[in-house]
Protein backbone atom coordinates (compact mmCIF):
# COMPACT_ATOMS: atom_id res chain seq x y z
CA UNK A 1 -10.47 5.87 -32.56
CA UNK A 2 -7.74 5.03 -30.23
CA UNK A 3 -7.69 8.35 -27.54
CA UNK A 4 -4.48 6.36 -25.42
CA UNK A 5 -2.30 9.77 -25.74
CA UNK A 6 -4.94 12.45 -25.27
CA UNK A 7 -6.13 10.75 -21.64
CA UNK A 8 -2.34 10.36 -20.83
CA UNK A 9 -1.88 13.73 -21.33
CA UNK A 10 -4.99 14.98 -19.61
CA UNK A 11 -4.37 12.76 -16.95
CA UNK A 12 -0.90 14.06 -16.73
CA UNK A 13 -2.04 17.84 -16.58
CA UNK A 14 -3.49 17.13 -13.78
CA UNK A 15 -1.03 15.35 -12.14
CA UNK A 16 -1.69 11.96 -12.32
CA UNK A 17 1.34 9.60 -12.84
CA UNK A 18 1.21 6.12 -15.20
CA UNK A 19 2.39 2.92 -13.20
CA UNK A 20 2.86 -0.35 -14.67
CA UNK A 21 0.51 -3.00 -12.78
CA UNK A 22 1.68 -6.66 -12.84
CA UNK A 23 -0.67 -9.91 -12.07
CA UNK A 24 1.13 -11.98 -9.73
CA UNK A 25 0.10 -15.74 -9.53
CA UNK A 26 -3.69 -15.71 -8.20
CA UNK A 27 -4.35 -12.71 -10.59
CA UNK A 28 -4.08 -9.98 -8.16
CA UNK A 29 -2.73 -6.40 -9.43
CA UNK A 30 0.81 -5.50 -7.97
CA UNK A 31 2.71 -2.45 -8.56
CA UNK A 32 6.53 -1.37 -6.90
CA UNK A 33 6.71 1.10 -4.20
CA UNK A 34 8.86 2.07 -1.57
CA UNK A 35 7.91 1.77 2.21
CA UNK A 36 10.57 3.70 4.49
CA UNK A 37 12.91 4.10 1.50
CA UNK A 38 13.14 0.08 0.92
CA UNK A 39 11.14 -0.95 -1.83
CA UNK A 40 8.39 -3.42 -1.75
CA UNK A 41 5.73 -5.19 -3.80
CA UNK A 42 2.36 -3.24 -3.44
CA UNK A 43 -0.82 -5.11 -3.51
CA UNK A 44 -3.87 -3.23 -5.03
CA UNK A 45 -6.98 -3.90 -3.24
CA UNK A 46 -9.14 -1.66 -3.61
CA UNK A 47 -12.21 -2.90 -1.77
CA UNK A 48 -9.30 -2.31 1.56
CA UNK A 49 -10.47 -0.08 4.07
CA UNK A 50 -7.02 0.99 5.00
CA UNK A 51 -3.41 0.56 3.43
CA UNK A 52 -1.94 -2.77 5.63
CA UNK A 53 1.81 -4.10 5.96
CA UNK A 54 3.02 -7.00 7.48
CA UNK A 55 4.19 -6.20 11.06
CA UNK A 56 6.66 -8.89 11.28
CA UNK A 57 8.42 -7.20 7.75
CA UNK A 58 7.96 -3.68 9.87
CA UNK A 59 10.27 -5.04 12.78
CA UNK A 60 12.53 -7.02 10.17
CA UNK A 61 12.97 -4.09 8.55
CA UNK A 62 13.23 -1.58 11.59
CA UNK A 63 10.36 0.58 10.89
CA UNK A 64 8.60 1.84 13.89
CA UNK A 65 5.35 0.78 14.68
CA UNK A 66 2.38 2.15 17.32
CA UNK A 67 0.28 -0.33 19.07
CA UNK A 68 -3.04 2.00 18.76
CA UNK A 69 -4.91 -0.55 21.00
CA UNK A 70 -7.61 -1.30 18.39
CA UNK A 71 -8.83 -4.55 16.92
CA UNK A 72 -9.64 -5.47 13.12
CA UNK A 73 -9.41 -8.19 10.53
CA UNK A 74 -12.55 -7.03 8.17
CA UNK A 75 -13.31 -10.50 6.11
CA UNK A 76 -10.64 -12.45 7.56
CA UNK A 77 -13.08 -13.43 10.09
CA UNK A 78 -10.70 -12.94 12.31
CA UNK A 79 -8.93 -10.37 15.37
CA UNK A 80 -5.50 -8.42 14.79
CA UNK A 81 -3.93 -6.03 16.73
CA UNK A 82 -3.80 -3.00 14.45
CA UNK A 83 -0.41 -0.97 14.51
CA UNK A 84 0.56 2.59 13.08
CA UNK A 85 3.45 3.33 11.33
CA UNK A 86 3.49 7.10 12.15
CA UNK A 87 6.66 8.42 10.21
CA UNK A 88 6.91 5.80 7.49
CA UNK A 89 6.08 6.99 3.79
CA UNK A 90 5.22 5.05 1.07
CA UNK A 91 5.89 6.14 -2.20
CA UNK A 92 5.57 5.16 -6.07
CA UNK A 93 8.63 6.69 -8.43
CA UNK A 94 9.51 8.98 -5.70
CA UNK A 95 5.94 10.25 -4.84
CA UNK A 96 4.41 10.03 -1.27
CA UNK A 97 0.55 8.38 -1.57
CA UNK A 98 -2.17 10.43 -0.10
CA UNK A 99 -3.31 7.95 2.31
CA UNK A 100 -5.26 8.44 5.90
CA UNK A 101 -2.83 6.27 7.84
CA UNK A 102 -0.55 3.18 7.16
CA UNK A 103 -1.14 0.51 9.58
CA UNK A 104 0.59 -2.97 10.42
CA UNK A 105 -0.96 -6.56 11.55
CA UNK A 106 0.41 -9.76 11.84
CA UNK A 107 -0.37 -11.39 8.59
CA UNK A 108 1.38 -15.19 9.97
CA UNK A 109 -2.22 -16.07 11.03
């Protein structure tokens, strides 16, 4: 029995929104958003601690960022300066994502 519809709906009376996921070419999941009004391709990760832009696109693009003076790079095995993107919103179809903070590191290296 094929229950497609009645999730949708329950899903829907709750609030929750349906988003068509593309694979790019290594078989990640990508979605559009919008990041400061200007869309963008969204990676889903979702073994990421924290939601991550590019901080080169951030300056390119004129979007404030925050040095916050910490360090990361998780399994990169490597050290970024993390930046925070304090007023910048990023949405899918119009809707902000709950998130705890949008950050920005220099993805060149």
């Amino acid at each position: 029995m094929d229950h497609t519809r009645a999730l949708a709906e329950l899903f829907s009376q709750h609030g929750f929104q349906r988003h068509t996921l593309v694979r790019n070419q290594v078989g990640h999941l990508q979605l559009v958003g919008s990041l400061h009004n200007a869309p963008v391709d969204i990676l889903l990760d979702t073994g990421a601690a924290s939601t991550v832009v590019d901080l080169s696109y951030c300056r390119t693009k004129g979007i404030p960022t925050r040095d916050t003076g910490k360090l990361g790079g998780g399994a990169w095995g490597i050290t970024l300066a993390i930046h925070a993107l304090d007023g910048a919103t990023l949405s899918l179809d119009g809707h902000p994502l709950r998130s705890d903070g949008i950050y920005a590191v220099d993805l060149s290296t």
